[in-house]
N, C-alpha and C. Protein backbone atom coordinates (compact mmCIF):
# COMPACT_ATOMS: atom_id res chain seq x y z
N UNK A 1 0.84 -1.18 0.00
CA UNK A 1 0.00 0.00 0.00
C UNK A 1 0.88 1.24 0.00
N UNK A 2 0.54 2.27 -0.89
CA UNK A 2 1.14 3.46 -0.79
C UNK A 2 0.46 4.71 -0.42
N UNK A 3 0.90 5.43 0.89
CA UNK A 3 -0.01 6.47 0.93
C UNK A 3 1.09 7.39 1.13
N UNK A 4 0.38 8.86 1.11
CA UNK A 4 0.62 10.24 1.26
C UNK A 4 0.72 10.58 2.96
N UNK A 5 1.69 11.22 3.08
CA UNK A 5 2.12 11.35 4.92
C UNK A 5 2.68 12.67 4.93
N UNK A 6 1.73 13.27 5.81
CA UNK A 6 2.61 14.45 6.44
C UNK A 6 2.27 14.89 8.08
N UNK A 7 3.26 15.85 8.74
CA UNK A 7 3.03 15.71 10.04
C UNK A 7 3.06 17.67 10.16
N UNK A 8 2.23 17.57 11.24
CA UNK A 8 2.38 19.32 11.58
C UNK A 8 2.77 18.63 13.26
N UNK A 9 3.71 20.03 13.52
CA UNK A 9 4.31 19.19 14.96
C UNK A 9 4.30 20.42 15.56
N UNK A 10 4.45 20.23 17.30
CA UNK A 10 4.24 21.14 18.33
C UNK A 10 2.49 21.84 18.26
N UNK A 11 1.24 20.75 18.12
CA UNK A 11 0.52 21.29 17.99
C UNK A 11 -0.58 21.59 19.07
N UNK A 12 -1.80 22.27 19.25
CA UNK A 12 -2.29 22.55 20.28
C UNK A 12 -3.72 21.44 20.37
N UNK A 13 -3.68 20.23 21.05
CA UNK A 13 -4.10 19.15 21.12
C UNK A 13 -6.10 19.34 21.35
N UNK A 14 -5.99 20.37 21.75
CA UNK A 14 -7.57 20.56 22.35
C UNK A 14 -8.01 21.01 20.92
N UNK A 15 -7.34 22.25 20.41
CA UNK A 15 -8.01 22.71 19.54
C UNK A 15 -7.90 21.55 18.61
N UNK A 16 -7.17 21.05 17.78
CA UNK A 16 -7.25 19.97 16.77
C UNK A 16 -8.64 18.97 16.83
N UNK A 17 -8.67 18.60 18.43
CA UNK A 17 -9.53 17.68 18.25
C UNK A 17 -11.26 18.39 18.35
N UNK A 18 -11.47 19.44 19.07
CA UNK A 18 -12.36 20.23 18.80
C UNK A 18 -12.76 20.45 16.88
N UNK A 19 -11.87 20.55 16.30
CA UNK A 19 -11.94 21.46 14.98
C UNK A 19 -12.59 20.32 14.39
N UNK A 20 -11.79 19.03 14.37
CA UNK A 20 -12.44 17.44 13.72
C UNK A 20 -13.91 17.07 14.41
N UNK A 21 -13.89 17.02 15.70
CA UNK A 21 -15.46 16.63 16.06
C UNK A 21 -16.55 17.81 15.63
N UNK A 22 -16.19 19.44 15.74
CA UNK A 22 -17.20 20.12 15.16
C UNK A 22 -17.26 20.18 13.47
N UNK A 23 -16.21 19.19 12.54
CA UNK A 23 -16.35 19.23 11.21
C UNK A 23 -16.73 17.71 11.00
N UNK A 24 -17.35 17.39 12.40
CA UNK A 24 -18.09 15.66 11.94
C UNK A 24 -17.31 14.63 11.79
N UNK A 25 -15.58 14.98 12.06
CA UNK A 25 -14.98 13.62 11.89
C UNK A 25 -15.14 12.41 13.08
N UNK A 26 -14.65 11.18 12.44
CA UNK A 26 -15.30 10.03 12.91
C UNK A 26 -14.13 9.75 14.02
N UNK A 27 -14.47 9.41 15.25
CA UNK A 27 -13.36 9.03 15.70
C UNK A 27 -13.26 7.28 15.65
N UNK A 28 -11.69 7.21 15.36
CA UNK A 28 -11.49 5.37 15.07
C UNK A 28 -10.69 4.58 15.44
N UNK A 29 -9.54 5.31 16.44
CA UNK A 29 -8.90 4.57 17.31
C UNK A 29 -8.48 5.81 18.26
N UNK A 30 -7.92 5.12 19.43
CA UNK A 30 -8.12 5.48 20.77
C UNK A 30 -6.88 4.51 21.39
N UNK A 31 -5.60 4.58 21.57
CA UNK A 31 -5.07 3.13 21.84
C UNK A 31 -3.35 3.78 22.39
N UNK A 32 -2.97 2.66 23.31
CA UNK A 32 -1.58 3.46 23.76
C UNK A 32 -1.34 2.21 22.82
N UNK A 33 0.33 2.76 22.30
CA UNK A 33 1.07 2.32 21.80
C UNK A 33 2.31 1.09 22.14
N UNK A 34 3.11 0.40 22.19
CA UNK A 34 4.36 -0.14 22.33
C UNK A 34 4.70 -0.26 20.45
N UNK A 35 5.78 0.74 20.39
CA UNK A 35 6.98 0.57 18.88
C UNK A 35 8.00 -0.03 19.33
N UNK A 36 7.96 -1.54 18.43
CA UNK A 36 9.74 -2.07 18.63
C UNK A 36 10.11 -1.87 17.34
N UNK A 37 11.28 -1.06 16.83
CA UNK A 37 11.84 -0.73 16.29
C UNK A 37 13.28 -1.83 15.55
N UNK A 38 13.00 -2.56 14.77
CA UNK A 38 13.81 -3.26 14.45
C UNK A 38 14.90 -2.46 13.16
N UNK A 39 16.05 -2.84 12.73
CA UNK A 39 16.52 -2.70 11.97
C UNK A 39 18.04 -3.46 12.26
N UNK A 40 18.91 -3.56 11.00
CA UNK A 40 20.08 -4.09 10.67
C UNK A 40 21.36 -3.56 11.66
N UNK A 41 22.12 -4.48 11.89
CA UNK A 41 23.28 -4.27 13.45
C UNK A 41 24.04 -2.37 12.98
N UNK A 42 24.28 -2.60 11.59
CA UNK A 42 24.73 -0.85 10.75
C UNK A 42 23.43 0.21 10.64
N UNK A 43 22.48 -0.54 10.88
CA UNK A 43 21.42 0.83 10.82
C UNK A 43 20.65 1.56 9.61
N UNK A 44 21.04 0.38 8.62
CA UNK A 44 20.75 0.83 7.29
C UNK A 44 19.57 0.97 6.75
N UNK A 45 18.21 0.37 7.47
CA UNK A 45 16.78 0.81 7.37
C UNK A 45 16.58 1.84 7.45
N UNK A 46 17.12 2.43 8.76
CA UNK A 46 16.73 3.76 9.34
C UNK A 46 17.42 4.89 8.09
N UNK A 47 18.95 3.94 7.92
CA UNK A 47 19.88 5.31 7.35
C UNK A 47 19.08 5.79 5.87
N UNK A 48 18.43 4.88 5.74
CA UNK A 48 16.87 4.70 4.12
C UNK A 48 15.81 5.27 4.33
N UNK A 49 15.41 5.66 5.67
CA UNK A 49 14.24 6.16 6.31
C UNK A 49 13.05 4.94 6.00
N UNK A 50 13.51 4.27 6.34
CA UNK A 50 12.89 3.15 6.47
C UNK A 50 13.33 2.45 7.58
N UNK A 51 12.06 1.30 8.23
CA UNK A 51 12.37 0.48 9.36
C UNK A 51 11.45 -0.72 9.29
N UNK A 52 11.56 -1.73 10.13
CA UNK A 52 10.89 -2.35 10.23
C UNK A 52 10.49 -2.60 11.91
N UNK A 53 8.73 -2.61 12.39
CA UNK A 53 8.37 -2.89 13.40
C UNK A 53 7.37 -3.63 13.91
N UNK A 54 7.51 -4.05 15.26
CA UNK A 54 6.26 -4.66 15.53
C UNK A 54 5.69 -3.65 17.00
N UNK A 55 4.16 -3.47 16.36
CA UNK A 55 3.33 -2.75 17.43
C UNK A 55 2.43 -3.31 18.32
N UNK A 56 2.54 -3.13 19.37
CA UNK A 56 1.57 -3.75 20.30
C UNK A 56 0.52 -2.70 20.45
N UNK A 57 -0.56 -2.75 20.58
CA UNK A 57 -1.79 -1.77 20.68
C UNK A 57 -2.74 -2.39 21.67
N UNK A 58 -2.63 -1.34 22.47
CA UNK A 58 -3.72 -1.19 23.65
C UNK A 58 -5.20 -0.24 23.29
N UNK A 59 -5.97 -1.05 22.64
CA UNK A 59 -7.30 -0.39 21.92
C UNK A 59 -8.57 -0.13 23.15
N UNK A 60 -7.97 1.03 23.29
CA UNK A 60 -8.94 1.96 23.95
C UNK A 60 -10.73 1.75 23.48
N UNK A 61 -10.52 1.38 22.90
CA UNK A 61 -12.26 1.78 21.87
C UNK A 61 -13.06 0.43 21.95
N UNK A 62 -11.83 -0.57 21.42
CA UNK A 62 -12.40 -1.48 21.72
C UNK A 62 -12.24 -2.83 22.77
N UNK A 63 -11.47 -2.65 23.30
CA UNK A 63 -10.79 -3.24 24.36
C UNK A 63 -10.29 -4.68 24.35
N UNK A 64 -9.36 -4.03 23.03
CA UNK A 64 -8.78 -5.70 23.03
C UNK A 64 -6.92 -5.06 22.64
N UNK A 65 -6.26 -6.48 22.66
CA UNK A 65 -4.51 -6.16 22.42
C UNK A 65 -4.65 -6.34 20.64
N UNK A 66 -3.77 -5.54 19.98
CA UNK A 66 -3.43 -6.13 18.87
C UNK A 66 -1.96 -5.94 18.49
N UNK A 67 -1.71 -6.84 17.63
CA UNK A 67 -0.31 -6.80 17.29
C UNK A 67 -0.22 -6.94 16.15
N UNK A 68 0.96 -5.68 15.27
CA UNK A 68 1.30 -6.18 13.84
C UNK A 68 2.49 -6.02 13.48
N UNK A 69 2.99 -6.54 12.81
CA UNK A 69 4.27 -6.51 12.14
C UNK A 69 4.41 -5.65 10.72
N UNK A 70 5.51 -4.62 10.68
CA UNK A 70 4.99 -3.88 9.61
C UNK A 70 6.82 -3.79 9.11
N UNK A 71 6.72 -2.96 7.91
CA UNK A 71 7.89 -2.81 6.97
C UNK A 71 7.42 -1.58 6.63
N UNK A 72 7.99 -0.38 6.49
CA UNK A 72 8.00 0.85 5.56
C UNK A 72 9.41 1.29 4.88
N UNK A 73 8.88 1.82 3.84
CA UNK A 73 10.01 2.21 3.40
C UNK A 73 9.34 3.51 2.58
N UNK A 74 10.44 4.52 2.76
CA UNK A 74 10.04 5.50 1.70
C UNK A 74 10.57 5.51 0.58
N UNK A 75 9.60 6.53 -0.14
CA UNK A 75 9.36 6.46 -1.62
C UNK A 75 10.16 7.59 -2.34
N UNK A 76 9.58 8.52 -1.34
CA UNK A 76 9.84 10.33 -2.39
C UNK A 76 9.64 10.61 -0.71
N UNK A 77 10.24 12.04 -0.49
CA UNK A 77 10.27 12.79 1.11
C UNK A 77 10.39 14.42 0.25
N UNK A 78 9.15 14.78 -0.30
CA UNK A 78 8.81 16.07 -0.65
C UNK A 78 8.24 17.13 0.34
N UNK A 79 7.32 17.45 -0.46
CA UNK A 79 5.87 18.47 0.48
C UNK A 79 5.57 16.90 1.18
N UNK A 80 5.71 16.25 1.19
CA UNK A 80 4.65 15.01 2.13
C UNK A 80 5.80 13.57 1.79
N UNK A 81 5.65 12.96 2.56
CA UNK A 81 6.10 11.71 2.73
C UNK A 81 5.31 10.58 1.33
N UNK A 82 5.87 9.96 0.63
CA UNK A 82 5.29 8.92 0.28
C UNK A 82 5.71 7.87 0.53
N UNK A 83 5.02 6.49 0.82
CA UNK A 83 5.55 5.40 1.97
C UNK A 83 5.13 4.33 0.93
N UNK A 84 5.75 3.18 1.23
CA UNK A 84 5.57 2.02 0.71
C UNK A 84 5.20 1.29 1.82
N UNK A 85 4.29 0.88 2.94
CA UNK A 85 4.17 0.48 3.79
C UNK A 85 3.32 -1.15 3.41
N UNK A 86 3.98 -2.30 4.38
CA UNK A 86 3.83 -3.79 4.51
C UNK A 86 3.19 -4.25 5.43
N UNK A 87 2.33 -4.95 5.92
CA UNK A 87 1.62 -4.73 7.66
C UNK A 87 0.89 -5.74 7.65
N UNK A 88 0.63 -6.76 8.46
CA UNK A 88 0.37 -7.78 8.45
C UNK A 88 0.22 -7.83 10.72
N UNK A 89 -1.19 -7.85 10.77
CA UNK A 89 -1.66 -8.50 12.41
C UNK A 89 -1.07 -9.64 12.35
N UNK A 90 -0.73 -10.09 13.66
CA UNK A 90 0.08 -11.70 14.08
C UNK A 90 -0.76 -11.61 15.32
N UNK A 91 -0.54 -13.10 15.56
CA UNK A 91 -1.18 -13.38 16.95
C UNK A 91 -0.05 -13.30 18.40
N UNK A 92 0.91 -13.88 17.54
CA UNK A 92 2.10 -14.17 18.68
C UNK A 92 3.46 -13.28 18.43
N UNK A 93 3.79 -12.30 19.61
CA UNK A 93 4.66 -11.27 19.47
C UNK A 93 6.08 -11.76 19.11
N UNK A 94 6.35 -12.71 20.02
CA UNK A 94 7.30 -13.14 20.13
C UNK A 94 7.54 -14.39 18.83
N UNK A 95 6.90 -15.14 18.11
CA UNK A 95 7.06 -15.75 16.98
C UNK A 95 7.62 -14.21 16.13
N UNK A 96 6.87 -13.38 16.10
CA UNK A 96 7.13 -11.89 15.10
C UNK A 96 8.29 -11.59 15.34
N UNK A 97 8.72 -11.49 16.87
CA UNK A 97 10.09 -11.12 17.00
C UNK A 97 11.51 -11.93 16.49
N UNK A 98 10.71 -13.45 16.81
CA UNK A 98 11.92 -14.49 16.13
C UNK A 98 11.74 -14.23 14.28
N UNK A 99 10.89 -13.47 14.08
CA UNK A 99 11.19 -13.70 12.30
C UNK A 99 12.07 -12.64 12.14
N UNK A 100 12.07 -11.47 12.89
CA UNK A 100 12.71 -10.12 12.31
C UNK A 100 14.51 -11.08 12.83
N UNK A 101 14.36 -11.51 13.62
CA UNK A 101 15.54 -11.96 14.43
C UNK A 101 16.42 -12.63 13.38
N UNK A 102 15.74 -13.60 12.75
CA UNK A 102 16.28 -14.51 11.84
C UNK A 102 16.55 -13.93 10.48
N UNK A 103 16.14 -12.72 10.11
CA UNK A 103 16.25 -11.64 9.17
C UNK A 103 17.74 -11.32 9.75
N UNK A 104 17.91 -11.32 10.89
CA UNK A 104 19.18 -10.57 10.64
C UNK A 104 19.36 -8.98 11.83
N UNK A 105 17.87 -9.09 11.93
CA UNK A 105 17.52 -8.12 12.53
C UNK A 105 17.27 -7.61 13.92
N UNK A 106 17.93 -6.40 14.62
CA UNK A 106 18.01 -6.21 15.99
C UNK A 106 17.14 -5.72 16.40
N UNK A 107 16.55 -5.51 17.65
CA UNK A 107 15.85 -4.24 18.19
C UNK A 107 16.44 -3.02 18.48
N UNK A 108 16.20 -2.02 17.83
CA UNK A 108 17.27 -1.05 18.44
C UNK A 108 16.41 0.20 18.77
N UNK A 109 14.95 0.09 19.72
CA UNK A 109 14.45 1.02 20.42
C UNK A 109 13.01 0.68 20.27
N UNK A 110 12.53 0.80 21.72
CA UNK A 110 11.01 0.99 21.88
C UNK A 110 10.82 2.11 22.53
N UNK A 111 9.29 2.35 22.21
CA UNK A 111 8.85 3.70 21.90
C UNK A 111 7.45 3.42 22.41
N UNK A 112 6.51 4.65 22.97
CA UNK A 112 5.76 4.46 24.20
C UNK A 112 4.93 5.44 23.47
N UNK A 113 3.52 5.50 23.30
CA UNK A 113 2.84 6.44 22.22
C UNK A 113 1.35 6.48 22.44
N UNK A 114 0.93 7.37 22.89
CA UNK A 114 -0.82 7.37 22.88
C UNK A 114 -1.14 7.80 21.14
N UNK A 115 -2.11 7.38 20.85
CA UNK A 115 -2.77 7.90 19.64
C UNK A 115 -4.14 7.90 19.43
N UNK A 116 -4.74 8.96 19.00
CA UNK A 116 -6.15 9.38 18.76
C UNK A 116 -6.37 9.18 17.32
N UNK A 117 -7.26 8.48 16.60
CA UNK A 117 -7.41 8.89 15.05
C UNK A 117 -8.99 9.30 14.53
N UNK A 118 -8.87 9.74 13.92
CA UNK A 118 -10.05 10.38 13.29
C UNK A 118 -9.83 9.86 11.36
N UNK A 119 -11.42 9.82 11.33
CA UNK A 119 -11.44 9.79 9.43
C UNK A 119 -12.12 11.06 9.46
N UNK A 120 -11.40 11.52 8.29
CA UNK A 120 -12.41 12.92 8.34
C UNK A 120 -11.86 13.16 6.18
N UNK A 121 -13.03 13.77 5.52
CA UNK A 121 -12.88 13.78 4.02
C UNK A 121 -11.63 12.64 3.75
N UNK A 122 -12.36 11.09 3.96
CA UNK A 122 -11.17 9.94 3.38
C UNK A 122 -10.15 10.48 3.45
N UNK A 123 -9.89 10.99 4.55
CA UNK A 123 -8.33 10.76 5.08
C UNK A 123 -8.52 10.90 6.36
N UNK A 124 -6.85 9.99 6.97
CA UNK A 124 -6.81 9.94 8.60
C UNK A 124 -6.16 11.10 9.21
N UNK A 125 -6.45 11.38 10.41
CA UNK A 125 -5.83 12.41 10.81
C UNK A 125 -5.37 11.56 12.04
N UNK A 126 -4.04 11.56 12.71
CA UNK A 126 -3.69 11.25 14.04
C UNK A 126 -3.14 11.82 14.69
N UNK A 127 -3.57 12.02 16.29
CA UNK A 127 -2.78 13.02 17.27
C UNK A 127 -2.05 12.10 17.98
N UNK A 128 -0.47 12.37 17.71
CA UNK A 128 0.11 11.68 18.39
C UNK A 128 0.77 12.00 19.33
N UNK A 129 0.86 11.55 20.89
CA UNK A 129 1.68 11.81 22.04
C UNK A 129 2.35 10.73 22.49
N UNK A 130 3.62 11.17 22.23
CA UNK A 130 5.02 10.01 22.72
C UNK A 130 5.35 10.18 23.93
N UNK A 131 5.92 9.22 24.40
CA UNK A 131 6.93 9.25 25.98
C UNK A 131 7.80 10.62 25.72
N UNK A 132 7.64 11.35 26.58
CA UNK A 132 8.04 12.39 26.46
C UNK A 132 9.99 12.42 26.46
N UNK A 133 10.33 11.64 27.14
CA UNK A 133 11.92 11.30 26.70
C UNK A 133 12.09 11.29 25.34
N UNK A 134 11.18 10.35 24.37
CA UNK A 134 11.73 10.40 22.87
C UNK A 134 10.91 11.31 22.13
N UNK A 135 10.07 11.90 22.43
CA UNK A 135 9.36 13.06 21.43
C UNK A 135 8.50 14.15 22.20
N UNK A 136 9.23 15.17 23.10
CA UNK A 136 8.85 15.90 24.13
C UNK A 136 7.27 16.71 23.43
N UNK A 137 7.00 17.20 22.02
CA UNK A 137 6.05 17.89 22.04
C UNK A 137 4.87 16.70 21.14
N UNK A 138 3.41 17.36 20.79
CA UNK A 138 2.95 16.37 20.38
C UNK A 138 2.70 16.52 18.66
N UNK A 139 2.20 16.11 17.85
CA UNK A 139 1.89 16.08 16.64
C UNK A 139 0.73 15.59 16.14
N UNK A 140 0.27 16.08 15.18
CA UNK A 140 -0.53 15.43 13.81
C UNK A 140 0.00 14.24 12.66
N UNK A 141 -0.47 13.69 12.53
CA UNK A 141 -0.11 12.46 11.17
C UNK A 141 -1.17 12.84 10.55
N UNK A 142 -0.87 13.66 9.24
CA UNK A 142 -2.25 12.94 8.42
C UNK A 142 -1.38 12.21 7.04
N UNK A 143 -2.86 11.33 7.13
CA UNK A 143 -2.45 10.31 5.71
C UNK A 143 -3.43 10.13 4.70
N UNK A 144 -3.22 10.16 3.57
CA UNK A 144 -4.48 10.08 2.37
C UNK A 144 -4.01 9.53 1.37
N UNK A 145 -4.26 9.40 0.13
CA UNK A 145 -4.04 9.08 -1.00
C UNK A 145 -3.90 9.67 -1.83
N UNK A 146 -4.65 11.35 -2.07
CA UNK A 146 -4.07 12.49 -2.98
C UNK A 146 -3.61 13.69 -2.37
N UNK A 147 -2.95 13.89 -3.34
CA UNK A 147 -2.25 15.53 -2.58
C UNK A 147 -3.53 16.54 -2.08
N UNK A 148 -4.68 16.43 -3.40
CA UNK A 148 -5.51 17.04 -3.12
C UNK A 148 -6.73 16.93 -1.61
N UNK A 149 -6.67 15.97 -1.54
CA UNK A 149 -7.42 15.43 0.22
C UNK A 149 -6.31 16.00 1.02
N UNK A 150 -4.89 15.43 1.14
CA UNK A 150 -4.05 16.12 1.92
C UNK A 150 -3.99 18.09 2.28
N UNK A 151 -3.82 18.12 1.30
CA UNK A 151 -4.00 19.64 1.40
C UNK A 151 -5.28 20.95 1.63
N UNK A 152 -6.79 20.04 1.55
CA UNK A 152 -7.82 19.82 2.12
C UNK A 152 -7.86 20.30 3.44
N UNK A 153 -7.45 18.80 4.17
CA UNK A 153 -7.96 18.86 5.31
C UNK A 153 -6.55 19.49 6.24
N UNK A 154 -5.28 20.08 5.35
CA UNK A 154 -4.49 20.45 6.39
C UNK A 154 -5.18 22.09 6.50
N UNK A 155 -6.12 23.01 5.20
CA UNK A 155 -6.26 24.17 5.57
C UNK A 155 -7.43 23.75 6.39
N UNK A 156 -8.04 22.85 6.37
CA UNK A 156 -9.53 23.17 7.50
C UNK A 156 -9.04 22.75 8.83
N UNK A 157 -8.28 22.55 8.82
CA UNK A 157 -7.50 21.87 10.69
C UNK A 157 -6.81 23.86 10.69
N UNK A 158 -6.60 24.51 9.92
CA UNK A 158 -6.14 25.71 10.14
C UNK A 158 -5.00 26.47 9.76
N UNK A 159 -4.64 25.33 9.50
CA UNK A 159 -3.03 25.63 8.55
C UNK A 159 -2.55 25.17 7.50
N UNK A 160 -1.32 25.42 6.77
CA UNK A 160 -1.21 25.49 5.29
C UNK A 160 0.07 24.59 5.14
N UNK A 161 0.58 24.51 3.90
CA UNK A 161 1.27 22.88 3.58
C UNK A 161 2.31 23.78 4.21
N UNK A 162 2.56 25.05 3.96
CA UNK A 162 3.85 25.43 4.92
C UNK A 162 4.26 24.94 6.21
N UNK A 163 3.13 24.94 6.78
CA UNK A 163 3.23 24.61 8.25
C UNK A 163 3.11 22.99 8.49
N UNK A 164 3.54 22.28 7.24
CA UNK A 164 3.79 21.16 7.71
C UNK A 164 5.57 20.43 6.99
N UNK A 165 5.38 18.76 7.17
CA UNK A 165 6.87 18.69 7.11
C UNK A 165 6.73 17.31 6.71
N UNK A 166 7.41 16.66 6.05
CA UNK A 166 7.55 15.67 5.53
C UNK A 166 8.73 14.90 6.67
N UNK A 167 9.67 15.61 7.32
CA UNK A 167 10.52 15.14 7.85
C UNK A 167 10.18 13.63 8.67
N UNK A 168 10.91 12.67 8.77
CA UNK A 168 10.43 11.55 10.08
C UNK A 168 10.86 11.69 11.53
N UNK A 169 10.03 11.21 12.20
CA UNK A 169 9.56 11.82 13.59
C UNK A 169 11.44 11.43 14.41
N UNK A 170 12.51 10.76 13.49
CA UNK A 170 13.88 11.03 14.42
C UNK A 170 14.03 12.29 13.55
N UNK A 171 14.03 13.21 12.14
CA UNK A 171 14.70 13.69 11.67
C UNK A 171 14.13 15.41 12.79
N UNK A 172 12.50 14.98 13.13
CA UNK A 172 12.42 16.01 14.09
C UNK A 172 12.66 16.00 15.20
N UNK A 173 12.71 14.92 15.81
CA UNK A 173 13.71 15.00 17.58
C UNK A 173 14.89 15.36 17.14
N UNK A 174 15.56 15.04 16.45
CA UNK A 174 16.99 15.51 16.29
C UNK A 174 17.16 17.26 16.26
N UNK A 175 16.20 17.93 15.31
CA UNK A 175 16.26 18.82 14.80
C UNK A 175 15.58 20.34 16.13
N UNK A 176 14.63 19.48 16.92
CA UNK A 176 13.60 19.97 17.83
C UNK A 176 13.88 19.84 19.29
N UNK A 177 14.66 19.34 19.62
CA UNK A 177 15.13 18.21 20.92
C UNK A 177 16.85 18.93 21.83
């Protein structure tokens, strides 16, 4: 699957989600996070902006665990991210962990993450809040399929493609931090 990604960061969490419920968006997950962060002993996923992980999800909404194993890789890192993303639910974490293992592959960081999502004009919007050690302020994800939905719903949230960033969420701790 390929979608369109961009993030507006340091944003003001009340208003965002106010702006989506008074423009009717749907809310569709609700869930704390666990990111294990896999990649190669040299680092060469990441150094691609790409990684591979498995997520544990604590579903707020609906009150169950889920787990998936995913692969991204980027495409193009313009006005917006384009992703080649792989993702596949598993039942058993630890079978998931022995496959990345046998790949070759280390853990080299977990990551602690509440997330809110909304559908709003076929596209997602997500407010994301990290463990404040690895990503002190909070952010937006939105994701769609055309530039034109993207750029949509970033002026009705209030702001303009300026005010957003294609960067990935280390290239802004690094940069922000």
């Amino acid at each position: 699957m390929q979608e369109l990604e961009t993030r507006i960061i340091k944003i003001d969490v009340s208003n965002i989600r106010k702006i989506l419920l008074e423009k009717g968006a749907k809310k569709v997950k609700e869930e704390n996070q666990t990111n294990d962060i896999y990649d190669f002993e040299d680092g060469r996923l990441l150094s691609m902006k790409g990684y591979s992980r498995i997520r544990t999800i604590d579903d707020l909404l609906n009150k169950k665990k889920v787990i998936y194993m995913t692969t991204k890789k980027m495409l193009s890192q313009g006005v917006f991210k384009e992703m080649e993303e792989h993702e596949v639910e598993v039942s058993n974490k630890r079978a998931a962990e022995g496959i990345f293992e046998a790949l070759g592959l280390v853990l080299t960081s977990s990551v602690q993450k509440y997330r809110e999502s909304y559908e709003f004009e076929e596209t997602l919007v997500e407010i994301d809040i990290n463990d404040q050690k690895f990503c002190p302020f909070p952010y937006i994800e939105i994701e769609t399929d055309s530039e034109e939905k993207l750029e949509k719903v970033v002026k009705i949230l209030g702001y303009t493609m300026e005010d957003t960033t294609s960067k990935t969420v280390y290239e802004l701790v690094n940069e922000h931090c």
